[in-house]
PDB file of N, CA and C in Angstrom:
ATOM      1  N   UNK A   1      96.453  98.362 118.192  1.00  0.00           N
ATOM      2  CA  UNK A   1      97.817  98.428 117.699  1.00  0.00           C
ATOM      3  C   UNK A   1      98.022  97.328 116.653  1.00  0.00           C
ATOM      4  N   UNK A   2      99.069  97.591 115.903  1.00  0.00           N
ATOM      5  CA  UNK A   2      99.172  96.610 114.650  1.00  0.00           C
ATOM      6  C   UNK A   2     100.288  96.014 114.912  1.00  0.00           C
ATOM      7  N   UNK A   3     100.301  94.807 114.559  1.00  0.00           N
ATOM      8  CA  UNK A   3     101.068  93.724 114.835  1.00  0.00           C
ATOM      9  C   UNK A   3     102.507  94.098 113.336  1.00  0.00           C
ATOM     10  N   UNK A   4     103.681  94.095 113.859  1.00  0.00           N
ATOM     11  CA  UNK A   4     104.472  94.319 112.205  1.00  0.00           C
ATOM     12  C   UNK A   4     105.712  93.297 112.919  1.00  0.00           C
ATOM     13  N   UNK A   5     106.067  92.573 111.931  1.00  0.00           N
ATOM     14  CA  UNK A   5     107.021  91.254 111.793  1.00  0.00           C
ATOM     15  C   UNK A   5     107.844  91.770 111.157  1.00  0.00           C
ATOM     16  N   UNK A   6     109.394  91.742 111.319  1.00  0.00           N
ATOM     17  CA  UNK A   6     110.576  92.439 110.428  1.00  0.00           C
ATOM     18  C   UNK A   6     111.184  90.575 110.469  1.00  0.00           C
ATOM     19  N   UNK A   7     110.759  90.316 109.415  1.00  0.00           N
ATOM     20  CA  UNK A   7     111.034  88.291 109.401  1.00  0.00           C
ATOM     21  C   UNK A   7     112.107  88.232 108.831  1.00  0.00           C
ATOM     22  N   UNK A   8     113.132  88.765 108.379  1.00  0.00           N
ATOM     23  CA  UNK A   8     115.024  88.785 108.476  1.00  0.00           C
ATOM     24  C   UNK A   8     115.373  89.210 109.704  1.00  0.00           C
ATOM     25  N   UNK A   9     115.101  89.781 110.735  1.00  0.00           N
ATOM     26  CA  UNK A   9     115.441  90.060 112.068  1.00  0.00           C
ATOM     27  C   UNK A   9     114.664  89.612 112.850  1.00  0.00           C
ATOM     28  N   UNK A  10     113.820  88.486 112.458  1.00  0.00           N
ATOM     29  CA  UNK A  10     113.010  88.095 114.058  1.00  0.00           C
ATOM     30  C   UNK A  10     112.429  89.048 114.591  1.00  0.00           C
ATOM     31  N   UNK A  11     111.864  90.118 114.356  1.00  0.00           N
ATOM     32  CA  UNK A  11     111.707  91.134 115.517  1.00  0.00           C
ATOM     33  C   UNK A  11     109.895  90.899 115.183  1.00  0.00           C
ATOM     34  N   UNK A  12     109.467  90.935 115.739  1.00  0.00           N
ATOM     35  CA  UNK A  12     108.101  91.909 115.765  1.00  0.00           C
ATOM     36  C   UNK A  12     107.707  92.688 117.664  1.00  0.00           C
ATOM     37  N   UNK A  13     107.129  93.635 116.351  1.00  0.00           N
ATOM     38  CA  UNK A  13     106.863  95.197 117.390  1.00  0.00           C
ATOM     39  C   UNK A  13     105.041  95.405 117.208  1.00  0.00           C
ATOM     40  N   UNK A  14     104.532  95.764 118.602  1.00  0.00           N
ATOM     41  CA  UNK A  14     103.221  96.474 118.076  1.00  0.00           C
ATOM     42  C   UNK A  14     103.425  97.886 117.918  1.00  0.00           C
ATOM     43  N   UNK A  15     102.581  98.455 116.998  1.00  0.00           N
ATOM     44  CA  UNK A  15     102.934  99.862 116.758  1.00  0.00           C
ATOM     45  C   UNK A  15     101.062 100.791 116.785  1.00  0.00           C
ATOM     46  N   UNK A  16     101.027 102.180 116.813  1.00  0.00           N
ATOM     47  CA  UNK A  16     100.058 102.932 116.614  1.00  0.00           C
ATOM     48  C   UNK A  16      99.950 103.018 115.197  1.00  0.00           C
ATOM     49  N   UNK A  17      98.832 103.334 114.948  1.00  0.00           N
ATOM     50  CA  UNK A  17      98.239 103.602 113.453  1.00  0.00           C
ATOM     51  C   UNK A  17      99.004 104.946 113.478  1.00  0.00           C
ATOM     52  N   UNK A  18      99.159 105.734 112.230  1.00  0.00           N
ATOM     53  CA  UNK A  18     100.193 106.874 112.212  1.00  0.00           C
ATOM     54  C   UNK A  18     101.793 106.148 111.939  1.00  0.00           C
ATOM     55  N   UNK A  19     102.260 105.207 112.627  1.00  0.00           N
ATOM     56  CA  UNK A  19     103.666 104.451 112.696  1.00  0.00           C
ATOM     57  C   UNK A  19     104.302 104.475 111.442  1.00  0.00           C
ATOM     58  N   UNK A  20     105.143 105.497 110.750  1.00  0.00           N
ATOM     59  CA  UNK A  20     105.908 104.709 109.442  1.00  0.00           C
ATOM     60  C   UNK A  20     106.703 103.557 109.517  1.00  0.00           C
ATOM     61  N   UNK A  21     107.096 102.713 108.764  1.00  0.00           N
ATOM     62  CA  UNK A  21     107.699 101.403 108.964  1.00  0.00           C
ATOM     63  C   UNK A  21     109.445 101.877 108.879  1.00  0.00           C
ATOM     64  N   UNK A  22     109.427 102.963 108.696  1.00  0.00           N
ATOM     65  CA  UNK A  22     110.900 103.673 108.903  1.00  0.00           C
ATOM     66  C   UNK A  22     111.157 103.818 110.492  1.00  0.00           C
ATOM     67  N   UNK A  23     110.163 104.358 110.992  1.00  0.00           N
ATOM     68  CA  UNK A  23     110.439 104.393 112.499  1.00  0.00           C
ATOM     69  C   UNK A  23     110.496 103.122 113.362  1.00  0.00           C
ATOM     70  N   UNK A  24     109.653 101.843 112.685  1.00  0.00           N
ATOM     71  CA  UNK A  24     109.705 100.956 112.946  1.00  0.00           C
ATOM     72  C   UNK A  24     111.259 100.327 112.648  1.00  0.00           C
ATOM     73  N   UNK A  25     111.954 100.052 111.907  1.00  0.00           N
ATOM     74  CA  UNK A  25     113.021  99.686 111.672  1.00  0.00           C
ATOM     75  C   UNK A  25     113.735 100.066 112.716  1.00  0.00           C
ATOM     76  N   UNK A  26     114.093 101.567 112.145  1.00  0.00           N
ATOM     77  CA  UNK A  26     114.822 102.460 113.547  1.00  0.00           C
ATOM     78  C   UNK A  26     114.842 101.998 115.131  1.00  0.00           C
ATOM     79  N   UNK A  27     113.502 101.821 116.027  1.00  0.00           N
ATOM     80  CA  UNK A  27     113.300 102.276 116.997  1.00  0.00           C
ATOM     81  C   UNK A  27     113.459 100.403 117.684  1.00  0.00           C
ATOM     82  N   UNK A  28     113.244  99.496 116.641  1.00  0.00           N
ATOM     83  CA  UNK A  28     113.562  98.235 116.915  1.00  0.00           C
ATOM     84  C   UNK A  28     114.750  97.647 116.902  1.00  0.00           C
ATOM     85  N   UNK A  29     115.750  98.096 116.468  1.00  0.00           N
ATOM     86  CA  UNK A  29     117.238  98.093 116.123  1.00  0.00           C
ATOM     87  C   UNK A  29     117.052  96.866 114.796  1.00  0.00           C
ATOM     88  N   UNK A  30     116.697  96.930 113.755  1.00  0.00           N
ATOM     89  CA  UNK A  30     116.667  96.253 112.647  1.00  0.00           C
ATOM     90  C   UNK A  30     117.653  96.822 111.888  1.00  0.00           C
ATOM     91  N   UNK A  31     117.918  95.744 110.986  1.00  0.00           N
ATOM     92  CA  UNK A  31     119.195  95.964 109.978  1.00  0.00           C
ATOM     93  C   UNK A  31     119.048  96.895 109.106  1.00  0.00           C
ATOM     94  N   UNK A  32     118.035  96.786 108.500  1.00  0.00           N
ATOM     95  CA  UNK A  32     117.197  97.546 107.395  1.00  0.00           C
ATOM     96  C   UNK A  32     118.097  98.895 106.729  1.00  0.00           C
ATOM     97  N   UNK A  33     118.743  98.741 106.020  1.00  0.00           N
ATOM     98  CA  UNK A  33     119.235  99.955 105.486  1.00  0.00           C
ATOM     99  C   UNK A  33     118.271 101.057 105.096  1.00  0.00           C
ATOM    100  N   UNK A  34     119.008 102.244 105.366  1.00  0.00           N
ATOM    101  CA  UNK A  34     118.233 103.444 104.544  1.00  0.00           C
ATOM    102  C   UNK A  34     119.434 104.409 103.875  1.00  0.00           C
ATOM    103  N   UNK A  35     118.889 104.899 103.282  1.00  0.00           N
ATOM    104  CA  UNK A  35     120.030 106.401 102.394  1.00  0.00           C
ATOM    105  C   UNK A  35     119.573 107.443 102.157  1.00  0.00           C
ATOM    106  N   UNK A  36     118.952 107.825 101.106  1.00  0.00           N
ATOM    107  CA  UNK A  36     118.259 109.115 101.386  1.00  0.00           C
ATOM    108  C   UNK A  36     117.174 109.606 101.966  1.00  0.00           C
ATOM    109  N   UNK A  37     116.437 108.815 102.985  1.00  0.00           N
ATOM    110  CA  UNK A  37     115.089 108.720 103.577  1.00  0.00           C
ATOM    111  C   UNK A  37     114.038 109.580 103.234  1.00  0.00           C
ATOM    112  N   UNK A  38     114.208 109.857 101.831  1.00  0.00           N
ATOM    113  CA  UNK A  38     113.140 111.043 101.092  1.00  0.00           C
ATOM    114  C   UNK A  38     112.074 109.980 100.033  1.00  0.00           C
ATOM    115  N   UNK A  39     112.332 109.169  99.887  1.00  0.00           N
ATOM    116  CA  UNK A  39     111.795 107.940  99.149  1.00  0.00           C
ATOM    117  C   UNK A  39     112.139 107.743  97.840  1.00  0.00           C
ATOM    118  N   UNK A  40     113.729 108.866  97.645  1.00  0.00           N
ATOM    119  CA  UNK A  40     114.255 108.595  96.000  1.00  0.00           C
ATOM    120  C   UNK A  40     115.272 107.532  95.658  1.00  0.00           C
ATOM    121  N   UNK A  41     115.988 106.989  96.446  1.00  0.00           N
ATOM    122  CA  UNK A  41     117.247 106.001  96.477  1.00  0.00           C
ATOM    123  C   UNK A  41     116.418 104.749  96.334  1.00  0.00           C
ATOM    124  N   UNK A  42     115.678 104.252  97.094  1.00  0.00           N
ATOM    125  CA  UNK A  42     115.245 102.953  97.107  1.00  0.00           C
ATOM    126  C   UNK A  42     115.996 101.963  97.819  1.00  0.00           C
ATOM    127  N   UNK A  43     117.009 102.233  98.740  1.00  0.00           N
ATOM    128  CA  UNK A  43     117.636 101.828  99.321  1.00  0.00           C
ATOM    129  C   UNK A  43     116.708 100.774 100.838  1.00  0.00           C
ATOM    130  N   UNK A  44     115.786 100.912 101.120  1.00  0.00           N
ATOM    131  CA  UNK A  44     114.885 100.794 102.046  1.00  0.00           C
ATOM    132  C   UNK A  44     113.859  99.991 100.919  1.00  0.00           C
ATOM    133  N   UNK A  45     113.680  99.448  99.913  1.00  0.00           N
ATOM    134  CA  UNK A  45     112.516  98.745  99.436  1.00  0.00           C
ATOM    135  C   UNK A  45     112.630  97.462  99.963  1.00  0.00           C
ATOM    136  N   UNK A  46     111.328  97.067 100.123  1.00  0.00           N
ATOM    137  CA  UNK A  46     110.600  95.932 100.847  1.00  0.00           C
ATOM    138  C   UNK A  46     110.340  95.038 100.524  1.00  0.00           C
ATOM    139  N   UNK A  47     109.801  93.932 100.781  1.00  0.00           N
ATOM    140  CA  UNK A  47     108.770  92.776 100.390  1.00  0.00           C
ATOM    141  C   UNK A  47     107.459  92.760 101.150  1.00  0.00           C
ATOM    142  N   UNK A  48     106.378  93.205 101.005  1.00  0.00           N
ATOM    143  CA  UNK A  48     105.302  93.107 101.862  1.00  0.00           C
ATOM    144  C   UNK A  48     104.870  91.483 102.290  1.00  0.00           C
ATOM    145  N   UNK A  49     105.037  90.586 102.624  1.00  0.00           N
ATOM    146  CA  UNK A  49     104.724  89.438 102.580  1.00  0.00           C
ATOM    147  C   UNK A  49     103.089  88.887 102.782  1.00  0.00           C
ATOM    148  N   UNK A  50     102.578  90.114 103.947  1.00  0.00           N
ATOM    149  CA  UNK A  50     101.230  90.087 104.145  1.00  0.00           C
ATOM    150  C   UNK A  50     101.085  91.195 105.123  1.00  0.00           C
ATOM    151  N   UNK A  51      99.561  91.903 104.987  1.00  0.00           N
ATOM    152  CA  UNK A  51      99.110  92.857 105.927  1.00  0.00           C
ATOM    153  C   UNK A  51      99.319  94.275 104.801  1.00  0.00           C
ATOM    154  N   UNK A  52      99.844  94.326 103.433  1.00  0.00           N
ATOM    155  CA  UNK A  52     100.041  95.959 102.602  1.00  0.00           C
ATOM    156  C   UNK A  52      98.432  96.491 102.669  1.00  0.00           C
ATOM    157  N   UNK A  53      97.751  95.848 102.816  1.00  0.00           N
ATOM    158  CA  UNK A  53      96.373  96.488 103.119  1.00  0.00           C
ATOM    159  C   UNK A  53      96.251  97.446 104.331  1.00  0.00           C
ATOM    160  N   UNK A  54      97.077  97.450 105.355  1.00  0.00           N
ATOM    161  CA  UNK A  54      97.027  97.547 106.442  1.00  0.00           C
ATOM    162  C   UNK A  54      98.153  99.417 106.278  1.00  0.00           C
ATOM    163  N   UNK A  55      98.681  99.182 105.142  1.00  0.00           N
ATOM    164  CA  UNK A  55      99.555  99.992 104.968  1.00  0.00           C
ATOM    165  C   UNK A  55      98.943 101.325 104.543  1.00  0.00           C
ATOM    166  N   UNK A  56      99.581 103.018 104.510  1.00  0.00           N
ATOM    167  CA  UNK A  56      99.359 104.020 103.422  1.00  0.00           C
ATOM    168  C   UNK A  56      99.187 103.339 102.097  1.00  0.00           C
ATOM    169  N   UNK A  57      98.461 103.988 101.352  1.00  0.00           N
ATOM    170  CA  UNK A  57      98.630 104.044  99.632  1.00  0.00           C
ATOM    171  C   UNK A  57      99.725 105.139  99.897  1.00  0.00           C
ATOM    172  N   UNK A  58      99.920 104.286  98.252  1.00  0.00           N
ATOM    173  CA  UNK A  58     101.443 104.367  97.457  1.00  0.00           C
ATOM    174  C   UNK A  58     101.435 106.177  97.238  1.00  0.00           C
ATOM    175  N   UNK A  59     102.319 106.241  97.017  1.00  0.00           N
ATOM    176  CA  UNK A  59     101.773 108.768  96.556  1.00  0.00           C
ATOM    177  C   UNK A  59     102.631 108.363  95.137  1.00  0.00           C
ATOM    178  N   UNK A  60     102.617 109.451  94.623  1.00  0.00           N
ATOM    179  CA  UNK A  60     103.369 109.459  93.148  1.00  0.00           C
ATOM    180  C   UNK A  60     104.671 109.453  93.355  1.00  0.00           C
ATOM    181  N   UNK A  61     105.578 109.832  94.483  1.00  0.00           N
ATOM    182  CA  UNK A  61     106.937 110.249  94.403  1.00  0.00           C
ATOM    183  C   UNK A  61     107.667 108.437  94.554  1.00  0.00           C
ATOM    184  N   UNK A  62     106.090 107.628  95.683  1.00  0.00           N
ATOM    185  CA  UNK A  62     106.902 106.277  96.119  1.00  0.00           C
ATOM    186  C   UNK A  62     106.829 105.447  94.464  1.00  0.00           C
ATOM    187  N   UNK A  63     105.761 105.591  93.673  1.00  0.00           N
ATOM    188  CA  UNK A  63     105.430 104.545  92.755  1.00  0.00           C
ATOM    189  C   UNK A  63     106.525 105.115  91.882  1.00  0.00           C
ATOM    190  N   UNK A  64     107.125 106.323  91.539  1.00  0.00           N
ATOM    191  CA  UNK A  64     107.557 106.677  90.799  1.00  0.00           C
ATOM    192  C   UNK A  64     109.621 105.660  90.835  1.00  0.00           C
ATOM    193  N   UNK A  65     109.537 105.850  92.179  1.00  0.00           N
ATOM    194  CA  UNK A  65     110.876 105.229  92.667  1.00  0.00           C
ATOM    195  C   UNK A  65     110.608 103.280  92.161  1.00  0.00           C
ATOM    196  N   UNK A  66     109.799 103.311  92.940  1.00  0.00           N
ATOM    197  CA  UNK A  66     109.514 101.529  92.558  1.00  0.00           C
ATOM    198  C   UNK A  66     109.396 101.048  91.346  1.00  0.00           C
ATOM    199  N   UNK A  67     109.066 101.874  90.351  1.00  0.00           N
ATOM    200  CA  UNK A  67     108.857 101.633  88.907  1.00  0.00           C
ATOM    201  C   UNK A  67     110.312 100.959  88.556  1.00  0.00           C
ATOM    202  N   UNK A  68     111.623 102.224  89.214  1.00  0.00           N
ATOM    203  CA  UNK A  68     112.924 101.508  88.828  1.00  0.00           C
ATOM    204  C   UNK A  68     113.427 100.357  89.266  1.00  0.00           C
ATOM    205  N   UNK A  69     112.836  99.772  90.091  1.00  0.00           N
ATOM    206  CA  UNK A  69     113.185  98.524  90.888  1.00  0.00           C
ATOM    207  C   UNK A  69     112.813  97.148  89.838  1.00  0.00           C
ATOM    208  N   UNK A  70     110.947  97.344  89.675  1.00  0.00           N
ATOM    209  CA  UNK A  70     110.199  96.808  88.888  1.00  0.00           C
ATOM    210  C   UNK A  70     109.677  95.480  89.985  1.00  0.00           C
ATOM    211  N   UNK A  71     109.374  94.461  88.950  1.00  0.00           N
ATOM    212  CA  UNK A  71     108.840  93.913  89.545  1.00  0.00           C
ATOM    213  C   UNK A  71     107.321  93.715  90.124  1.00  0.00           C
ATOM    214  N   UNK A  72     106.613  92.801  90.899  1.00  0.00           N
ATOM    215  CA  UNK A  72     105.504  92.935  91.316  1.00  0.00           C
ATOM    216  C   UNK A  72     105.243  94.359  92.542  1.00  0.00           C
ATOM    217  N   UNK A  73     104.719  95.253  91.809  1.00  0.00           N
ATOM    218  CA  UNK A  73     104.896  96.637  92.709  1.00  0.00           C
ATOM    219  C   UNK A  73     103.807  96.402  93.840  1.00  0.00           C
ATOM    220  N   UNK A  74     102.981  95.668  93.468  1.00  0.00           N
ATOM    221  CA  UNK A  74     101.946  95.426  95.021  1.00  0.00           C
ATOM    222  C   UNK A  74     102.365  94.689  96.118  1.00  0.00           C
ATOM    223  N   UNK A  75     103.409  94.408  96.083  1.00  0.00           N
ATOM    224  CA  UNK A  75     103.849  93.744  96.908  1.00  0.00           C
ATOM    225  C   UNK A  75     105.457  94.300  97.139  1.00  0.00           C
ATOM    226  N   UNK A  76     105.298  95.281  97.027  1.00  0.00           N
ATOM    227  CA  UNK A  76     107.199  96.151  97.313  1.00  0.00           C
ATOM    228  C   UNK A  76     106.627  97.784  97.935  1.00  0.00           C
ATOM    229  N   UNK A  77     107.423  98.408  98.796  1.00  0.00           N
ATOM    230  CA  UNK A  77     107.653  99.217  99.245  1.00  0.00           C
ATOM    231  C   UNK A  77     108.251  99.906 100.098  1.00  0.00           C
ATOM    232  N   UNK A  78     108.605 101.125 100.063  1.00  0.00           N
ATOM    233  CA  UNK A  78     109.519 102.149 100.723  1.00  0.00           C
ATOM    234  C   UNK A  78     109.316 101.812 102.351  1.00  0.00           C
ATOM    235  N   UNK A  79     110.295 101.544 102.853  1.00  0.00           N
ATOM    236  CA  UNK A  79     109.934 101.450 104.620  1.00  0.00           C
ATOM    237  C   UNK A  79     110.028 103.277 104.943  1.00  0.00           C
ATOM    238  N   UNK A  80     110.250 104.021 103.998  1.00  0.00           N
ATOM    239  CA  UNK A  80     110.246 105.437 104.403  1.00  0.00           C
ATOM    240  C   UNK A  80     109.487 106.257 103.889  1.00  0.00           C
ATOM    241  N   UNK A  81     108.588 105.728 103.016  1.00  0.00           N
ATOM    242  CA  UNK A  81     107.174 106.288 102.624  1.00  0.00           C
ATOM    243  C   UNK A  81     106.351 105.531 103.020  1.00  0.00           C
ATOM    244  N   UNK A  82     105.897 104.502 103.771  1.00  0.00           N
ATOM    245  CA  UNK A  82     104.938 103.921 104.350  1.00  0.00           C
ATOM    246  C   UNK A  82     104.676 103.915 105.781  1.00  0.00           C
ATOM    247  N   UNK A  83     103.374 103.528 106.182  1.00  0.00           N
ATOM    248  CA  UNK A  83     102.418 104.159 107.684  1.00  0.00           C
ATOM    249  C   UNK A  83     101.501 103.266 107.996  1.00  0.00           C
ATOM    250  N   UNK A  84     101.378 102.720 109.222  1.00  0.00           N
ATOM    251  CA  UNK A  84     100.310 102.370 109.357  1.00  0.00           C
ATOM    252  C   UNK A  84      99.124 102.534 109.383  1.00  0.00           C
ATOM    253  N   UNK A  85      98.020 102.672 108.295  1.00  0.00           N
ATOM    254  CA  UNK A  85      96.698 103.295 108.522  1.00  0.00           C
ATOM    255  C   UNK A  85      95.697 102.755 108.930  1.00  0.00           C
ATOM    256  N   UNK A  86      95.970 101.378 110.110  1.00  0.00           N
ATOM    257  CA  UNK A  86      94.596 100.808 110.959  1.00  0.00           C
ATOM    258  C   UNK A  86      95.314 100.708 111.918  1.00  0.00           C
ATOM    259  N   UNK A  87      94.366 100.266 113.074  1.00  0.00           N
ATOM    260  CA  UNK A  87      94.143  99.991 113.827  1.00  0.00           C
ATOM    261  C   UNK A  87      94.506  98.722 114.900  1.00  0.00           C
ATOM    262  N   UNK A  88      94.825  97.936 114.050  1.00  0.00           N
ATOM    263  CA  UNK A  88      94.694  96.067 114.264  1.00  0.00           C
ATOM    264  C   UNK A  88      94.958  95.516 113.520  1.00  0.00           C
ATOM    265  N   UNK A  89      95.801  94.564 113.094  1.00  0.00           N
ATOM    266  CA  UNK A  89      96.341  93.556 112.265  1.00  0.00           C
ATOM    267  C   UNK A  89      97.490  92.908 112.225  1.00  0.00           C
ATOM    268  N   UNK A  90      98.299  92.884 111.430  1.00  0.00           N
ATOM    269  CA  UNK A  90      99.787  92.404 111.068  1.00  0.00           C
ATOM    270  C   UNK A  90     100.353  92.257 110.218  1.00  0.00           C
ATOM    271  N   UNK A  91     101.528  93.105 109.949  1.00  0.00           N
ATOM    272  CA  UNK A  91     102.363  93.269 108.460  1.00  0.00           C
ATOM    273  C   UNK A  91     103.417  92.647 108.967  1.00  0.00           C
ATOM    274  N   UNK A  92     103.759  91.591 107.752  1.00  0.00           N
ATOM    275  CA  UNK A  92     105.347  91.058 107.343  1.00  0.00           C
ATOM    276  C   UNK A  92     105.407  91.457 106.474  1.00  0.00           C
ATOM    277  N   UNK A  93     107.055  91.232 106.674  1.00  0.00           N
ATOM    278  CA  UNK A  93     108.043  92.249 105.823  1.00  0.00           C
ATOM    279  C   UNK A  93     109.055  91.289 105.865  1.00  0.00           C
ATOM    280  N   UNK A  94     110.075  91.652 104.209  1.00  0.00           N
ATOM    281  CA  UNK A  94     110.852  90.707 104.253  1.00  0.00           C
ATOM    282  C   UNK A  94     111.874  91.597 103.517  1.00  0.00           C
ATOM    283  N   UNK A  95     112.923  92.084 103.951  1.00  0.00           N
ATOM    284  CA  UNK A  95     113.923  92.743 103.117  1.00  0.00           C
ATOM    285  C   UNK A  95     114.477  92.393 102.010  1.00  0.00           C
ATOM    286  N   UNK A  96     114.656  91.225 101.666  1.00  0.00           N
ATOM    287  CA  UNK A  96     115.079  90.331 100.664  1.00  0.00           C
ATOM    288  C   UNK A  96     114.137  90.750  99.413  1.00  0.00           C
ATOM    289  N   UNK A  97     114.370  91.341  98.379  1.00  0.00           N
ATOM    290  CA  UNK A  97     113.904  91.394  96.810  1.00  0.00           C
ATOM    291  C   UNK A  97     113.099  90.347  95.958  1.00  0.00           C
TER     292      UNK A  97
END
């Protein structure tokens, strides 16, 4: 299970590989806003702080949204287009821009 830190809410949760970090928010009672949970609003963008390795790659619909944000894009993403794809580790996250 992967270790994920929501470090504006204190929370960390272990989760299964498969886990989007949307369900994570959700199921932890985190602040984390969302709006259109399709990955077009951007309402849900992130700060990866450490562990985006640990994350899905980006698809065209998420990079396409983040482009409008800007910024360092390797280190930003959708809590509603992203998943855990290992096994073991630990992602922080920092809601703050």
């Amino acid at each position: 299970m992967v270790s994920v830190f929501l470090k504006d809410d204190n929370i960390r949760v272990k989760v299964p590989e498969g886990t989007t970090m949307r369900e994570v928010a959700l199921k932890s009672g985190a602040s984390m806003e969302f709006g259109c949970r399709t990955g077009e609003c951007t309402t849900c963008a992130v700060h990866v702080i450490s562990g985006a390795c640990l994350l899905s790659d980006k698809q065209e619909k998420e990079i396409k949204a983040l482009e409008i944000i800007g910024g360092n894009l390797s280190e930003i993403r959708l809590m509603c287009q992203s998943s855990v794809k290992c096994d073991e580790g630990e992602i922080v996250i920092s809601y703050g821009l």
